[in-house]
C-alpha atoms as a PDB file:
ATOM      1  CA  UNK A   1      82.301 -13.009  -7.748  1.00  0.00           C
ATOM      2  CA  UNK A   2      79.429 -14.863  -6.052  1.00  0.00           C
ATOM      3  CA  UNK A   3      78.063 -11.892  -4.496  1.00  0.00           C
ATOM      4  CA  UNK A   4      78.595 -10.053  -7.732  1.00  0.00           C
ATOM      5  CA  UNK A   5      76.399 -12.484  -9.681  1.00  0.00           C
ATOM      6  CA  UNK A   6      74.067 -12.556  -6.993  1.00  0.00           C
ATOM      7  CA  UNK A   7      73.409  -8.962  -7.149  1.00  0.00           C
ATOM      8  CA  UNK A   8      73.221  -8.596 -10.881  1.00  0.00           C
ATOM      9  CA  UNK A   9      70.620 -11.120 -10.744  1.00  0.00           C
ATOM     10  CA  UNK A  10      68.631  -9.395  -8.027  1.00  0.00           C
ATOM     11  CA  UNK A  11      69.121  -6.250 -10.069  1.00  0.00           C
ATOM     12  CA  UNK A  12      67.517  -8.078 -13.441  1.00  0.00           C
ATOM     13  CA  UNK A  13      64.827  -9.585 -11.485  1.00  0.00           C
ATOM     14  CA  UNK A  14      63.641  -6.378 -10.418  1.00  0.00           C
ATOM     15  CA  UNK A  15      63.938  -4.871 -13.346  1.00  0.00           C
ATOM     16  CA  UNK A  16      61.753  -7.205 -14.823  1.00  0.00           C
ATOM     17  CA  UNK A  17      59.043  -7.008 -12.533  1.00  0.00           C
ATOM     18  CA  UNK A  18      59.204  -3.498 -12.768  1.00  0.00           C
ATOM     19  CA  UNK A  19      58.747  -4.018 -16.827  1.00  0.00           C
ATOM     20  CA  UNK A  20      55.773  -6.197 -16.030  1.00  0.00           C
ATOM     21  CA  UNK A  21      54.188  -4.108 -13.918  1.00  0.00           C
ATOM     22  CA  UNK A  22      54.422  -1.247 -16.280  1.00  0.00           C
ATOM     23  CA  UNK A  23      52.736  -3.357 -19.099  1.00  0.00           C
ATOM     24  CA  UNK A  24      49.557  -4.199 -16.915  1.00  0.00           C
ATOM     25  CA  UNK A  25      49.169  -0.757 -15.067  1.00  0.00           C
ATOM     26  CA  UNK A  26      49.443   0.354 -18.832  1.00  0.00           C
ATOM     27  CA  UNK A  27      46.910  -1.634 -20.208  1.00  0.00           C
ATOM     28  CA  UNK A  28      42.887  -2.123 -20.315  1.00  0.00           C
ATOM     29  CA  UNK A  29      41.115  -4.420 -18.615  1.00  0.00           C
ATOM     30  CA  UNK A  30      37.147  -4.009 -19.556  1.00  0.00           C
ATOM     31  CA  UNK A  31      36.149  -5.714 -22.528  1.00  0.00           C
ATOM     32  CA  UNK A  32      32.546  -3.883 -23.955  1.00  0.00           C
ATOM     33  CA  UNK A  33      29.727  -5.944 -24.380  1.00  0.00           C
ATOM     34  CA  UNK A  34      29.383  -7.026 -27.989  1.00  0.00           C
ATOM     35  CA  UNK A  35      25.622  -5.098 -28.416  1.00  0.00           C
ATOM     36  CA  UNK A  36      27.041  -1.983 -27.912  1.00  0.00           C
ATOM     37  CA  UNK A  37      29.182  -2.577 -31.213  1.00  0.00           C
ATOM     38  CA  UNK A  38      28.763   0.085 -33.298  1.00  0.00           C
ATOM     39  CA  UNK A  39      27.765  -1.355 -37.143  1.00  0.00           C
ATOM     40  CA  UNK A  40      28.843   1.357 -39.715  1.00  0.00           C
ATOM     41  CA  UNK A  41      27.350   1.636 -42.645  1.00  0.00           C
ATOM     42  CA  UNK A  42      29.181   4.558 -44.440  1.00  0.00           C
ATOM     43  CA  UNK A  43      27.776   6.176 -48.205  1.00  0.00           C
ATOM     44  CA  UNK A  44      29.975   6.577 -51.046  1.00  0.00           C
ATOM     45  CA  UNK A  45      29.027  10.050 -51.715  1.00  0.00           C
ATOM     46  CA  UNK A  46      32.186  12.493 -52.049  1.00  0.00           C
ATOM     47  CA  UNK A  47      32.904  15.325 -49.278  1.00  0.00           C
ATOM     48  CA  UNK A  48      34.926  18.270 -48.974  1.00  0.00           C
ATOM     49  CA  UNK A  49      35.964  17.532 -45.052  1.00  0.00           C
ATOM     50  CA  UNK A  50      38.162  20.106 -43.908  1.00  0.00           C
ATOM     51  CA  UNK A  51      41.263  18.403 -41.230  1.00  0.00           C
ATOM     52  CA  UNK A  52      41.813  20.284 -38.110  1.00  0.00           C
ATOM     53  CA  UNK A  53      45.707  19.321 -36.827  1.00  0.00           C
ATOM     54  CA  UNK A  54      46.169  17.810 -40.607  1.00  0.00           C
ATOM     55  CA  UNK A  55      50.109  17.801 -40.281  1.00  0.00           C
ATOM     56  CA  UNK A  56      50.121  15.477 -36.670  1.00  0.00           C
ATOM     57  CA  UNK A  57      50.322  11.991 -37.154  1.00  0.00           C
ATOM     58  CA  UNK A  58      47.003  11.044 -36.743  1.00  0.00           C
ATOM     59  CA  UNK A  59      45.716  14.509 -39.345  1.00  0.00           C
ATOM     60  CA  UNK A  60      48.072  13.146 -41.720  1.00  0.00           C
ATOM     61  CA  UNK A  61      46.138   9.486 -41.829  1.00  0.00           C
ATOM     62  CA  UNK A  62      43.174  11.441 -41.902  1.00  0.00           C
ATOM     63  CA  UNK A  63      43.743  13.169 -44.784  1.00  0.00           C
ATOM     64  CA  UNK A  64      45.121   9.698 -46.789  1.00  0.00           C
ATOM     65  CA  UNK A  65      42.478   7.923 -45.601  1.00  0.00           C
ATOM     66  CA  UNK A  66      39.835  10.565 -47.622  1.00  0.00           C
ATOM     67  CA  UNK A  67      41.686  10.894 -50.138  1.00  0.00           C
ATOM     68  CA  UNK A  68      41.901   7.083 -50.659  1.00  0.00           C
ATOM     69  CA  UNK A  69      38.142   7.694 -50.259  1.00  0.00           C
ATOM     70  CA  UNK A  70      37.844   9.853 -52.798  1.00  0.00           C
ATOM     71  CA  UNK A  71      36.839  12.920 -50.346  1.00  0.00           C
ATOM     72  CA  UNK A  72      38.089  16.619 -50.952  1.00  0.00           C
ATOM     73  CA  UNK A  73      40.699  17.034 -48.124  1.00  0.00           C
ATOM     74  CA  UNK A  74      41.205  21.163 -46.895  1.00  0.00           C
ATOM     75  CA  UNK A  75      43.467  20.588 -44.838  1.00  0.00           C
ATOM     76  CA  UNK A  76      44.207  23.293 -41.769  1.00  0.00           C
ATOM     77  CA  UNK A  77      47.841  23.440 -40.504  1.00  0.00           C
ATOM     78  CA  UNK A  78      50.044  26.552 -38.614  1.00  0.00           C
ATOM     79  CA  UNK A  79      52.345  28.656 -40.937  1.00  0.00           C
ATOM     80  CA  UNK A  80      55.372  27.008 -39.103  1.00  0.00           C
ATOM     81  CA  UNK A  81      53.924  23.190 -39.914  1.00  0.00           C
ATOM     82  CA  UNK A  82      55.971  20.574 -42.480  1.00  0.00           C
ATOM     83  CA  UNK A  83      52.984  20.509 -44.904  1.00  0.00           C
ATOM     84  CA  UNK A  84      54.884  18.118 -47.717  1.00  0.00           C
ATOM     85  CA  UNK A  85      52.759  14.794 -46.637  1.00  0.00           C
ATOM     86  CA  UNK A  86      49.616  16.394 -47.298  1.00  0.00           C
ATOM     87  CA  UNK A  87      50.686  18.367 -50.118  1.00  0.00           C
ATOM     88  CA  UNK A  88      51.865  14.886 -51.728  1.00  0.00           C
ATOM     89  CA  UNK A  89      48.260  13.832 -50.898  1.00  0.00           C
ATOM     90  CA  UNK A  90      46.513  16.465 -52.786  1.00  0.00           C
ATOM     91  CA  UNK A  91      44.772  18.141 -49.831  1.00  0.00           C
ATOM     92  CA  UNK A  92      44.345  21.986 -50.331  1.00  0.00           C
ATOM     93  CA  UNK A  93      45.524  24.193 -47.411  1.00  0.00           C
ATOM     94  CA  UNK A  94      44.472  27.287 -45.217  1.00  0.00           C
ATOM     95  CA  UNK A  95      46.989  28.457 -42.743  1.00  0.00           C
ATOM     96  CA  UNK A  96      46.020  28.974 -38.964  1.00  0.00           C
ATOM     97  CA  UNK A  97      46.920  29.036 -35.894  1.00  0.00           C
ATOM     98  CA  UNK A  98      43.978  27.137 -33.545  1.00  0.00           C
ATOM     99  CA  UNK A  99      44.979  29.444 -30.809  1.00  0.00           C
ATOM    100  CA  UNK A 100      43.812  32.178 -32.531  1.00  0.00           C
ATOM    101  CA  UNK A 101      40.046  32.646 -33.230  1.00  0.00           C
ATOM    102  CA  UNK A 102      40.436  35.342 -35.886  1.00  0.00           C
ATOM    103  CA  UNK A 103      42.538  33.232 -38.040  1.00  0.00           C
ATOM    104  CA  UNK A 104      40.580  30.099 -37.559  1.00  0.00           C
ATOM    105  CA  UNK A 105      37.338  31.798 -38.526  1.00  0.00           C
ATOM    106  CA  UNK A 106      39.160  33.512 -41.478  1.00  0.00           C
ATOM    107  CA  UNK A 107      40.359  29.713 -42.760  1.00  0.00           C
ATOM    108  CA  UNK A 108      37.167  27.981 -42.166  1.00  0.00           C
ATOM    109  CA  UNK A 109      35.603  30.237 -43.791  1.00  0.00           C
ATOM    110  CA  UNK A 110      38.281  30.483 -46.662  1.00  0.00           C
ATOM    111  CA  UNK A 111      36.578  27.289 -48.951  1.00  0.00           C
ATOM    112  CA  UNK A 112      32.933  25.530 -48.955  1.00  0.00           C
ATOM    113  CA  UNK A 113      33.138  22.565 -46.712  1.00  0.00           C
ATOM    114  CA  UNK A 114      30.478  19.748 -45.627  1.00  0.00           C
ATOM    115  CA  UNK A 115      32.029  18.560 -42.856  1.00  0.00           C
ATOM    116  CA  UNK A 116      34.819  19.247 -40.224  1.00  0.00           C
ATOM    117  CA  UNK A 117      37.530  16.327 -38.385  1.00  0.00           C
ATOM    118  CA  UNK A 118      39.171  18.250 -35.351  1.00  0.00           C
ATOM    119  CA  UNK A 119      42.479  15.584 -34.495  1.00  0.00           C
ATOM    120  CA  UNK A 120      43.490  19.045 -32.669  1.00  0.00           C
ATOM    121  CA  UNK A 121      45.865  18.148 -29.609  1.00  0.00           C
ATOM    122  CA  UNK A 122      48.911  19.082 -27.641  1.00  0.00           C
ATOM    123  CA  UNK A 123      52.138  17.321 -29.546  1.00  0.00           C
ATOM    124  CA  UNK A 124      55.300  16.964 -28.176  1.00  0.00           C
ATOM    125  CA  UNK A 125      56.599  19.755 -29.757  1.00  0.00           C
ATOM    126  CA  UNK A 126      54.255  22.411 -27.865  1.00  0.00           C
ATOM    127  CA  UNK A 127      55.516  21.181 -24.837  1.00  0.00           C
ATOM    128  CA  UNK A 128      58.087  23.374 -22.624  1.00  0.00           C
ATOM    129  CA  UNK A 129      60.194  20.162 -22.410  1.00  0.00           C
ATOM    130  CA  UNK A 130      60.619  16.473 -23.114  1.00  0.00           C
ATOM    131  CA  UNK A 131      57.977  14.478 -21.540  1.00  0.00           C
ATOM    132  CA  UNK A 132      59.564  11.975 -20.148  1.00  0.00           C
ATOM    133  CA  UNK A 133      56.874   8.605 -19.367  1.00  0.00           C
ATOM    134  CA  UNK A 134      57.911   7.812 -16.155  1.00  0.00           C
ATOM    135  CA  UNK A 135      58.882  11.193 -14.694  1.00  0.00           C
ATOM    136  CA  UNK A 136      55.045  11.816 -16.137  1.00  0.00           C
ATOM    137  CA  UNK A 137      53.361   8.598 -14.418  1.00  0.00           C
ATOM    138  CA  UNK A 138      54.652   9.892 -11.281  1.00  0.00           C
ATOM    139  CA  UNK A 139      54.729  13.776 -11.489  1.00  0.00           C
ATOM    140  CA  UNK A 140      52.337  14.691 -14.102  1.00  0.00           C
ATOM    141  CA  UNK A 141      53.363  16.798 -17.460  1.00  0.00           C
ATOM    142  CA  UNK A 142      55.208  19.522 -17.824  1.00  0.00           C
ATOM    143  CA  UNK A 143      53.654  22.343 -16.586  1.00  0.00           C
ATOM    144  CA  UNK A 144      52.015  24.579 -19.337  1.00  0.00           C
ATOM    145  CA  UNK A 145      49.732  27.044 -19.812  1.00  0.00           C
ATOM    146  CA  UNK A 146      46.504  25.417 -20.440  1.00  0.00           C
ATOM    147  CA  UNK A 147      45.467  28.471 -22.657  1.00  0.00           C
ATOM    148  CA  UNK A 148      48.793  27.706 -25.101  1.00  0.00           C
ATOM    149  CA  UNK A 149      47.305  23.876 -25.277  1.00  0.00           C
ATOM    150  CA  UNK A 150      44.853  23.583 -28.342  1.00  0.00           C
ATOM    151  CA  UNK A 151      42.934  20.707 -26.786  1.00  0.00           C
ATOM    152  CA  UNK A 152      39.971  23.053 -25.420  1.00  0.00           C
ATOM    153  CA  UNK A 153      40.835  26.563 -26.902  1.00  0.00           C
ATOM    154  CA  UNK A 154      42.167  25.203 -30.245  1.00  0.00           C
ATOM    155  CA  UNK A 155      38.922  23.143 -30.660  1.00  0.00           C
ATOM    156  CA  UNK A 156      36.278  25.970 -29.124  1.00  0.00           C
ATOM    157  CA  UNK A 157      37.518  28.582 -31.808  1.00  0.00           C
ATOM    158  CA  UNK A 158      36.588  25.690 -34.348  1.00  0.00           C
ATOM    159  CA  UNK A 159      33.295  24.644 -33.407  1.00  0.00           C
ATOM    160  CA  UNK A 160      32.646  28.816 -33.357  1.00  0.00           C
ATOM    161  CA  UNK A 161      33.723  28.825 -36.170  1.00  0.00           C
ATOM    162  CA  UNK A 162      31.654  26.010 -38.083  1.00  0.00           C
ATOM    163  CA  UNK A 163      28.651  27.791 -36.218  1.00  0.00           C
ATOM    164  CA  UNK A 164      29.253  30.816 -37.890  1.00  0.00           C
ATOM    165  CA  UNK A 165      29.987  29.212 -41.380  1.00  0.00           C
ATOM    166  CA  UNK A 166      27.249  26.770 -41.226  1.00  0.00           C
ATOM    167  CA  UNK A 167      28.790  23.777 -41.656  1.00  0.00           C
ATOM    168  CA  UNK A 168      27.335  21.490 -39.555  1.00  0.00           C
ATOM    169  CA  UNK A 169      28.715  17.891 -39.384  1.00  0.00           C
ATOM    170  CA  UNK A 170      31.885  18.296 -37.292  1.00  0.00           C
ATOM    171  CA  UNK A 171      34.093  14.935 -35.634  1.00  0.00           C
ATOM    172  CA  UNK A 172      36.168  15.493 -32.684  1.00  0.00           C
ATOM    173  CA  UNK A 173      39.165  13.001 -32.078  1.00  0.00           C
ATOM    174  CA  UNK A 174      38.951  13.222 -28.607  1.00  0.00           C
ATOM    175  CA  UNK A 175      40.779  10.574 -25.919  1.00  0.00           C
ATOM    176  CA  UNK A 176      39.880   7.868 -23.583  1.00  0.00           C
ATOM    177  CA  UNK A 177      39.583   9.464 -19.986  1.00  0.00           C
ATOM    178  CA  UNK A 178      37.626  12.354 -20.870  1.00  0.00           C
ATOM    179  CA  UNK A 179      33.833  12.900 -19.594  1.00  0.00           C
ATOM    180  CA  UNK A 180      32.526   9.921 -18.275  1.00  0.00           C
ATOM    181  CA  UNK A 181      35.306   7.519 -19.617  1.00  0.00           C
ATOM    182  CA  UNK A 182      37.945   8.644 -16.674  1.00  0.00           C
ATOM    183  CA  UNK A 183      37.492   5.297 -14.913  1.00  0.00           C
ATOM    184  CA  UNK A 184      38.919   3.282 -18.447  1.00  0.00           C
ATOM    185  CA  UNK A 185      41.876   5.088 -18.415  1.00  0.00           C
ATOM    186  CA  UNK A 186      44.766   2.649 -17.262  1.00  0.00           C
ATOM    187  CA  UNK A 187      45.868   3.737 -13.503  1.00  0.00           C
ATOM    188  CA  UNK A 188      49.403   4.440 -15.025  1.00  0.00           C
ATOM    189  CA  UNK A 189      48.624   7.008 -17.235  1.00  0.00           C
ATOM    190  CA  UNK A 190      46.260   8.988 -15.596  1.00  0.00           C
ATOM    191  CA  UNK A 191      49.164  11.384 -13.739  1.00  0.00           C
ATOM    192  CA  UNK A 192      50.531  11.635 -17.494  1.00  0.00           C
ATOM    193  CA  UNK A 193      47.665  12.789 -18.604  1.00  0.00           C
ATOM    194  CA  UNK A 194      45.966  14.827 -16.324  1.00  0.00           C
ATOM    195  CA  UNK A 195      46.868  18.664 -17.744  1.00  0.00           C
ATOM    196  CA  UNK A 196      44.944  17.486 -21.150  1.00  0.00           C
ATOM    197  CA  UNK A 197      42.233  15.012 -20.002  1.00  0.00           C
ATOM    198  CA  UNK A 198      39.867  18.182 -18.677  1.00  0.00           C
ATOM    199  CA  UNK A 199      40.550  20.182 -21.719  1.00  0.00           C
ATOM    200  CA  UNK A 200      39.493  17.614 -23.940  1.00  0.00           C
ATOM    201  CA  UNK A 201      36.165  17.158 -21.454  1.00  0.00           C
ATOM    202  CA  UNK A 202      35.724  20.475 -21.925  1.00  0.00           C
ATOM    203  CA  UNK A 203      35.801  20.377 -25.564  1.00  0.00           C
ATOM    204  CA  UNK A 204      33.580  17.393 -25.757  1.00  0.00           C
ATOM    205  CA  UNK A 205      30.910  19.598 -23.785  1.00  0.00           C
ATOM    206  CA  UNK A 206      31.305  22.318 -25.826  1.00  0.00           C
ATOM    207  CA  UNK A 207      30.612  20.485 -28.577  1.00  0.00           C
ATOM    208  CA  UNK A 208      27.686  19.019 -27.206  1.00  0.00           C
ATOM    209  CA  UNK A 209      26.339  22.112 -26.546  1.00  0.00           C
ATOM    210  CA  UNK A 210      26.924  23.764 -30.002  1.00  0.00           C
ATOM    211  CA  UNK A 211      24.012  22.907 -32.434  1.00  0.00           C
ATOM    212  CA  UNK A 212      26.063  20.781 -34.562  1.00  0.00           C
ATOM    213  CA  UNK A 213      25.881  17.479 -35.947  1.00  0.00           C
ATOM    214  CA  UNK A 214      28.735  15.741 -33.786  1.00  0.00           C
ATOM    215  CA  UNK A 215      30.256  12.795 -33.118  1.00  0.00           C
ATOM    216  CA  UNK A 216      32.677  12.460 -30.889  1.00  0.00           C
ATOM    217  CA  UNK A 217      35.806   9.529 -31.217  1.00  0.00           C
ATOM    218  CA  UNK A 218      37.788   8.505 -28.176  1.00  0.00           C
ATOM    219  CA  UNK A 219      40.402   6.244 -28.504  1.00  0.00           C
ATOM    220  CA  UNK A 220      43.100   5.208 -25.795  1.00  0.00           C
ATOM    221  CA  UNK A 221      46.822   5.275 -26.660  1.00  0.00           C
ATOM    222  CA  UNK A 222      48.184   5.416 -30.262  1.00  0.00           C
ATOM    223  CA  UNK A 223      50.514   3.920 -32.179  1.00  0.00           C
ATOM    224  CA  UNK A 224      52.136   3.629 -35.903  1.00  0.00           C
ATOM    225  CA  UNK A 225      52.031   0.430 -36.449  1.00  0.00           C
ATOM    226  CA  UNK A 226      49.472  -1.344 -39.733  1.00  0.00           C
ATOM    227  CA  UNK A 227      45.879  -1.256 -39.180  1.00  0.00           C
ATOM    228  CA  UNK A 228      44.527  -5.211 -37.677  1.00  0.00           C
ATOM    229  CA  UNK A 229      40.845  -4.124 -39.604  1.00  0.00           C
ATOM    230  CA  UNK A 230      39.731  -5.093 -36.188  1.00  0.00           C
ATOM    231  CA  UNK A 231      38.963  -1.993 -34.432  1.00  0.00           C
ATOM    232  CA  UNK A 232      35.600  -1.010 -34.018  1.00  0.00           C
ATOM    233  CA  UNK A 233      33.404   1.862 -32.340  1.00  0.00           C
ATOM    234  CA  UNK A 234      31.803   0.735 -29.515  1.00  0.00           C
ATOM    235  CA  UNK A 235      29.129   3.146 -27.170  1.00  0.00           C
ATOM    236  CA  UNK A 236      30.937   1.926 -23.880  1.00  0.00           C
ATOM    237  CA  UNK A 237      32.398   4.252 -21.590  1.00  0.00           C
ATOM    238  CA  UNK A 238      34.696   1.776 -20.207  1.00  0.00           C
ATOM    239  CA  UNK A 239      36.404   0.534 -22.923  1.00  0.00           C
ATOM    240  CA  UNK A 240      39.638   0.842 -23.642  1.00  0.00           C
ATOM    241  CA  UNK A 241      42.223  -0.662 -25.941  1.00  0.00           C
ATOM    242  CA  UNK A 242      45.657   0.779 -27.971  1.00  0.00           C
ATOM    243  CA  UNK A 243      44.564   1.296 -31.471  1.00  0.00           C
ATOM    244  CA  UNK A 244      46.685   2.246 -34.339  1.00  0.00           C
ATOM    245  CA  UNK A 245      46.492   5.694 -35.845  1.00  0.00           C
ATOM    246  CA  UNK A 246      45.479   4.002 -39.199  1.00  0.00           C
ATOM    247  CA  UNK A 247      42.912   2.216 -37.822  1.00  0.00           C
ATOM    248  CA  UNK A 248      41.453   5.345 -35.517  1.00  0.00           C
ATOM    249  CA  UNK A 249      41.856   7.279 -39.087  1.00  0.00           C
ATOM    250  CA  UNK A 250      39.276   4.388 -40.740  1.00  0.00           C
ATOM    251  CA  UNK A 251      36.895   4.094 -38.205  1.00  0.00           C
ATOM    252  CA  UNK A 252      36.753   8.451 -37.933  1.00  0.00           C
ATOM    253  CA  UNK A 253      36.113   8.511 -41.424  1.00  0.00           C
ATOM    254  CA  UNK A 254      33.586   6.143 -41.573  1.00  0.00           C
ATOM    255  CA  UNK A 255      32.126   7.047 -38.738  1.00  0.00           C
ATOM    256  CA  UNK A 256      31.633  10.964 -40.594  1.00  0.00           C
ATOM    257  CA  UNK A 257      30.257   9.133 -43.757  1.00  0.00           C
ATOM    258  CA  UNK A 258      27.634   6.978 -41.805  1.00  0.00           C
ATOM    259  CA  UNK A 259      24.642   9.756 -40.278  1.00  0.00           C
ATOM    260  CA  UNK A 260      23.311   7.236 -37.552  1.00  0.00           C
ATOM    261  CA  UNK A 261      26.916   8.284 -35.680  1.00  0.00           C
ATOM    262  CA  UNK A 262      24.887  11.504 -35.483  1.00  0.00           C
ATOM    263  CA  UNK A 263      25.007  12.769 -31.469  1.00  0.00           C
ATOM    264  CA  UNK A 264      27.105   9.978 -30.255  1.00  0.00           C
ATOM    265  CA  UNK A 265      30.222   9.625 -28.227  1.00  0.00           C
ATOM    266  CA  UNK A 266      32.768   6.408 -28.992  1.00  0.00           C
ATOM    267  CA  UNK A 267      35.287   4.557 -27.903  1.00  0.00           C
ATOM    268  CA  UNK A 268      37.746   3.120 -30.489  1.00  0.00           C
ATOM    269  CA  UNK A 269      38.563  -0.419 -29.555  1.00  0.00           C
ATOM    270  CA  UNK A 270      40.245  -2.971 -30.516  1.00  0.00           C
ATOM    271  CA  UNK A 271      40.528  -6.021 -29.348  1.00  0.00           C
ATOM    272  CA  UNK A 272      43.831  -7.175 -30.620  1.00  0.00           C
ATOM    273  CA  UNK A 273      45.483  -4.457 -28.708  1.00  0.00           C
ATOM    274  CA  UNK A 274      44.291  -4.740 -25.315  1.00  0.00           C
ATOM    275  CA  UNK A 275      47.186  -4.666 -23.886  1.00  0.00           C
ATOM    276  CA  UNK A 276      50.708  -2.006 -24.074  1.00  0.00           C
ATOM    277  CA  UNK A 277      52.927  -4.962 -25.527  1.00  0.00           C
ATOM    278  CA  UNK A 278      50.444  -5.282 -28.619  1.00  0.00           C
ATOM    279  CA  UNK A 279      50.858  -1.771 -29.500  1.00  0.00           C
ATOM    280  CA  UNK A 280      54.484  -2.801 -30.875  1.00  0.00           C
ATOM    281  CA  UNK A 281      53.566  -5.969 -33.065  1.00  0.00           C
ATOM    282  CA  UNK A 282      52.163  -6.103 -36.552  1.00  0.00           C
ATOM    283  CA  UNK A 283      48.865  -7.579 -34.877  1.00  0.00           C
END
């Protein structure tokens, strides 16, 4: 019994260590210099923004958080997508696939919009199989074809597409780890995510390179739970942070409403969620 007690306790111990060890590999550990802060002064002024990826969790905040604004929501969403969030929201909808260019330039196209939010990204559901997180920290993905992924392709036949219809102010949701922010990615997750972290790189450069008023958003992993009104923008490569998807959703549409974001790349940070733990508590 001694020996059995013994072991079970040996078993728990490690077990726990392992836990720990999972929460710090998991979580940030730069905090960005307070100057680099970024001090948003958004307008009131009504938009029509048209929501790239509007029926994911984070397009679906997107598209309450305008229309709590007072914004014009079109929202863009594949044939196949549950639409009834956004429909209770009032957002009009065009139907495309981002895979496809015709049928993105067709629906961006389809109504007048001042501005574009791309929150474009591979879900869970794309995937050949269910990730599972620590098959991924240790293997990678699953493999897919990086052409089926929307990350780069999805958002390339979108920023086209604005080019061509002349809308100009365009926001791309982008993530921590991409371009010049792969060092702030926490060691742990950067075998999970290295099939999407070039794709969104190379969105961000095509973006860059477009002509368009952009701004791009990074923000490091996500999570459901309330907004702490704490999360900021900050213009530090380095930072990273968990951030709810309520508070990434204020801080992108601020961020579109305030023109000095103009040409600028962000991290989303917030300081109450530093660390993987934090993710899972009210604050």
């Amino acid at each position: 019994m001694g020996i059995l007690w013994s072991l079970a306790r040996w078993l728990f111990g490690l077990l726990a260590l392992f836990f720990v060890g999972y929460i710090l590999a998991m979580s940030g550990y730069h905090s960005p210099p307070a100057a680099s802060i970024a001090r948003l002064a958004p307008d009131a002024t009504p938009r029509t923004v048209m929501v790239i990826g509007a029926t994911g969790a984070l397009g679906r905040e997107l598209v309450s958080v305008l229309r709590e604004r007072g914004d014009n929501v079109v929202a863009m969403a594949r044939a196949s997508s549950d639409t009834a969030v956004i429909d209770g929201l009032g957002a009009d909808k065009v139907v495309a696939d981002a895979l496809d260019a015709e049928q993105v330039m067709t629906a961006v196209g389809a109504r007048p919009v001042d501005a574009i939010i791309s929150a474009l990204g591979t879900s869970a559901t794309d995937l050949p199989e269910r990730m599972n997180p620590i098959k991924a920290m240790i293997k990678g993905p699953p493999r897919m074809d990086p052409d089926k992924r929307p990350d780069f392709i999805g958002n390339r036949n979108v920023i086209e597409a604005a080019r061509k219809h002349k809308i100009a102010r365009f926001i791309l949701v982008s993530v921590v780890g991409a371009g010049d922010s792969a060092e702030a990615t926490p060691l742990a997750a950067r075998k999970a995510h290295s099939a999407v972290v070039p794709l969104k790189t190379m969105a961000e450069d095509h973006l860059r390179g477009s002509g368009l008023q952009y701004t791009i958003i990074r923000p490091g992993g996500l999570g459901k739970q309330p907004a702490t009104a704490n999360a900021v923008l900050v213009e530090d490569p380095l930072a990273f942070s968990f951030i709810s998807r309520s508070d990434l959703a204020r801080l992108t549409v601020a961020a579109l409403h305030d023109s000095t974001t103009v040409g600028k790349t962000y991290t989303a940070y917030d300081s109450d969620r530093r660390m993987l733990w934090q993710l899972f508590t009210a604050k």
